[in-house]
Protein backbone atom coordinates (compact mmCIF):
# COMPACT_ATOMS: atom_id res chain seq x y z
CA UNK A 1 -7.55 18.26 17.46
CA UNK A 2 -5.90 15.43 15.46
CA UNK A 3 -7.52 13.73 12.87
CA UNK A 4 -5.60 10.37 11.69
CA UNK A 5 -6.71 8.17 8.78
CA UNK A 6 -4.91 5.48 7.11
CA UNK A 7 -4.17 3.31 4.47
CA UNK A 8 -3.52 -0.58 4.13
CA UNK A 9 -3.85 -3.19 1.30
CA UNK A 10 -7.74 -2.82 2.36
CA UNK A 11 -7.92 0.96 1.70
CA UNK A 12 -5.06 2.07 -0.64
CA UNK A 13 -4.29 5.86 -1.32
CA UNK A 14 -5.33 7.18 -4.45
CA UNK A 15 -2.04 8.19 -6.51
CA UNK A 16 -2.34 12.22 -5.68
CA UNK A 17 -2.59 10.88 -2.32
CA UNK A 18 0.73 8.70 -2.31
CA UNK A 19 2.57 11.34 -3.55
CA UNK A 20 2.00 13.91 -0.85
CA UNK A 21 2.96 11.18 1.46
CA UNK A 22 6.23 10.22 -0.64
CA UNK A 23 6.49 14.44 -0.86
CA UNK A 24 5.62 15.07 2.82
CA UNK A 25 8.33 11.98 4.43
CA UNK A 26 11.29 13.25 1.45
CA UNK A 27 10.64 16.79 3.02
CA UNK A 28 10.22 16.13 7.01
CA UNK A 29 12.16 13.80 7.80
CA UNK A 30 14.87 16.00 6.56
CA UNK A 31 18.59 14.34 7.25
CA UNK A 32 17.39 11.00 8.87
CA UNK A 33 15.40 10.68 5.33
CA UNK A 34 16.21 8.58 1.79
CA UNK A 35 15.36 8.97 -1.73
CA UNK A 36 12.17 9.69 -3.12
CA UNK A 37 12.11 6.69 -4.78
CA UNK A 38 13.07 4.63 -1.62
CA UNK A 39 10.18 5.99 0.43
CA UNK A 40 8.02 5.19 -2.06
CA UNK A 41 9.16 1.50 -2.02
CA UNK A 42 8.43 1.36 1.75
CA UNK A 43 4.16 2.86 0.80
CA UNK A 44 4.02 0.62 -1.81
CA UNK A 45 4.70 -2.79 0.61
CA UNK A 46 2.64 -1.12 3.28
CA UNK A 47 -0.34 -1.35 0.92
CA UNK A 48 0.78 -4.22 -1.08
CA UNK A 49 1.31 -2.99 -4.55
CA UNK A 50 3.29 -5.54 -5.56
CA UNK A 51 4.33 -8.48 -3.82
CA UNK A 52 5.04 -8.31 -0.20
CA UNK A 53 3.66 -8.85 3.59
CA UNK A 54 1.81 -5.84 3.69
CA UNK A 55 2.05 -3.22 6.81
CA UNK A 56 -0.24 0.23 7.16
CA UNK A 57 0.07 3.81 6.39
CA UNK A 58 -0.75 6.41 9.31
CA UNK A 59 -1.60 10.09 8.50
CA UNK A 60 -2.32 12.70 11.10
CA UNK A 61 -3.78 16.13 10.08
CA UNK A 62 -3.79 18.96 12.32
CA UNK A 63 -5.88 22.29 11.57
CA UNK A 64 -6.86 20.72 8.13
CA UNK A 65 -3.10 20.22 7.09
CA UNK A 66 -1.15 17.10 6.83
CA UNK A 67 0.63 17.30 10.02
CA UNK A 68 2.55 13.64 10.22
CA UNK A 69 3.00 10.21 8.74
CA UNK A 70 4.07 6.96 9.44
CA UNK A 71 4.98 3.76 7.28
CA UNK A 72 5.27 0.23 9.33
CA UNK A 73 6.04 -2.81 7.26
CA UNK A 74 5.01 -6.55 8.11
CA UNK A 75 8.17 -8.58 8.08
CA UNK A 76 6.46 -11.77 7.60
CA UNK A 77 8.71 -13.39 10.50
CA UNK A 78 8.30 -13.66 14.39
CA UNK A 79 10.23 -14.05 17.78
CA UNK A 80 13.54 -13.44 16.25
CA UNK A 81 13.01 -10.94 14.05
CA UNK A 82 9.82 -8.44 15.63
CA UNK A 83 6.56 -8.94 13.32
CA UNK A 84 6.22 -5.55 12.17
CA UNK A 85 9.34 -2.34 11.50
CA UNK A 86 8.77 1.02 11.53
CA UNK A 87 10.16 2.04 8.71
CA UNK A 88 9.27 5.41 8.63
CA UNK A 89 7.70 8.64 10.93
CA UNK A 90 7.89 12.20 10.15
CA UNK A 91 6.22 15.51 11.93
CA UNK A 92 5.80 18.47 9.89
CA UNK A 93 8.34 21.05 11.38
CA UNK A 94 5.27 23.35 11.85
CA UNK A 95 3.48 20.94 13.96
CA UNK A 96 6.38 19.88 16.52
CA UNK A 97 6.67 19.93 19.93
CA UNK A 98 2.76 19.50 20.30
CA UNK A 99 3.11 15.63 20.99
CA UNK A 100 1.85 14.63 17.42
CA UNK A 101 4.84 12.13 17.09
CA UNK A 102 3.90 10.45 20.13
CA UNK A 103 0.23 9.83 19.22
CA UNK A 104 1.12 8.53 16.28
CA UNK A 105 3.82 6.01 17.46
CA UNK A 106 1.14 5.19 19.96
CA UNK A 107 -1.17 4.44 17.40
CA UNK A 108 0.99 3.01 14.96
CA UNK A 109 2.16 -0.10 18.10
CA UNK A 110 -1.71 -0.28 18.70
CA UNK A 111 -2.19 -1.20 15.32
CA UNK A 112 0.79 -3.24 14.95
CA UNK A 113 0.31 -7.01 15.17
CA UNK A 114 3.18 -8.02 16.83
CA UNK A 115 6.55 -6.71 17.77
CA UNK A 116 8.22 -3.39 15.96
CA UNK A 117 11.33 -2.81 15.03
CA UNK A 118 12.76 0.33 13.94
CA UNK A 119 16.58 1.78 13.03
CA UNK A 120 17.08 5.19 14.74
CA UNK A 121 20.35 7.15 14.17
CA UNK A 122 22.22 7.93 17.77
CA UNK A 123 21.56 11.36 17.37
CA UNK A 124 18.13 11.50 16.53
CA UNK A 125 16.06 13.27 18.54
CA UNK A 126 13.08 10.91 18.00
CA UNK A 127 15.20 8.44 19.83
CA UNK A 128 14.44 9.78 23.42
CA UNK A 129 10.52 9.16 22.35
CA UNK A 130 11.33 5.95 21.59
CA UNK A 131 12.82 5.06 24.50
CA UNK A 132 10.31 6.79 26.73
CA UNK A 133 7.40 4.37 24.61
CA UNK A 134 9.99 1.17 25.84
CA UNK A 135 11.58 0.84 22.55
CA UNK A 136 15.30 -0.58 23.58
CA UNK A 137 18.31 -1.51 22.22
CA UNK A 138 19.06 -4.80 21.75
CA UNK A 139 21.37 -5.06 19.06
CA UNK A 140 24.04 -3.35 17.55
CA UNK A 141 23.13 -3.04 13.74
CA UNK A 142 25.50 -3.89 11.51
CA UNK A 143 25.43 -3.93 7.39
CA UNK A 144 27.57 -5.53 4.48
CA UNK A 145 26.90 -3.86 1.23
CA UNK A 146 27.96 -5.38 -2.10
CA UNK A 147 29.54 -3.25 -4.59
């Protein structure tokens, strides 16, 4: 059975417990993931340390053991840009393929205020369960990076 808590500017992680979170997304989300540091940017504005719009912090244990995680920001905007992005979702490797992801995401847009956004790489798996939850693509990103 799956057991999911979470975390918000209400109810913020103590620091042992942000770091298996940073740990758990740097580890499972494997070569659709970023830096350490980076993920830990993303926790920190879901729970507001520091200044920001806020957002939430999913975490779904399965058999006692962190089994998943998710990270939505608040984007402070609406209508043109969605109110809320999905910044981040992971599944322990362990714990795929028993629709974990897709409780989560459920929960997560239950929770979400608003619209969500979310960047997904064309050859993510996790794209098809997007879809399938009515995610679609609009846009074609594009990004300009300043050196």
């Amino acid at each position: 059975m799956i057991e999911i808590k979470s975390f918000d500017e209400k109810c913020k992680p103590t620091f042992e417990e942000k770091r298996e979170i940073v740990d758990f997304l740097y580890t499972h989300l494997e070569q659709f993931g970023d830096k350490r540091e980076d993920i830990e940017k993303a926790v920190n504005y879901a729970i507001k340390e520091g200044e920001s719009f806020g957002g939430f912090v999913l975490r779904s244990f399965e058999e006692g053991e962190l089994s998943s995680v998710v990270v939505v920001n608040k984007t402070g905007m609406n209508g043109y840009i969605p109110e809320n992005i999905l910044v981040y979702i992971a599944t322990h490797n362990k714990f795929r393929g028993r629709g974990i992801g897709r409780c989560m995401m459920e929960q997560a847009l239950i929770r979400a205020e608003g619209g969500v956004a979310l960047h997904v790489e064309p050859d993510n798996p996790a794209r098809r369960l997007y879809e399938n939850l009515g995610f679609t693509n609009k846009y074609l990103e594009m990004r300009y990076t300043k050196q």
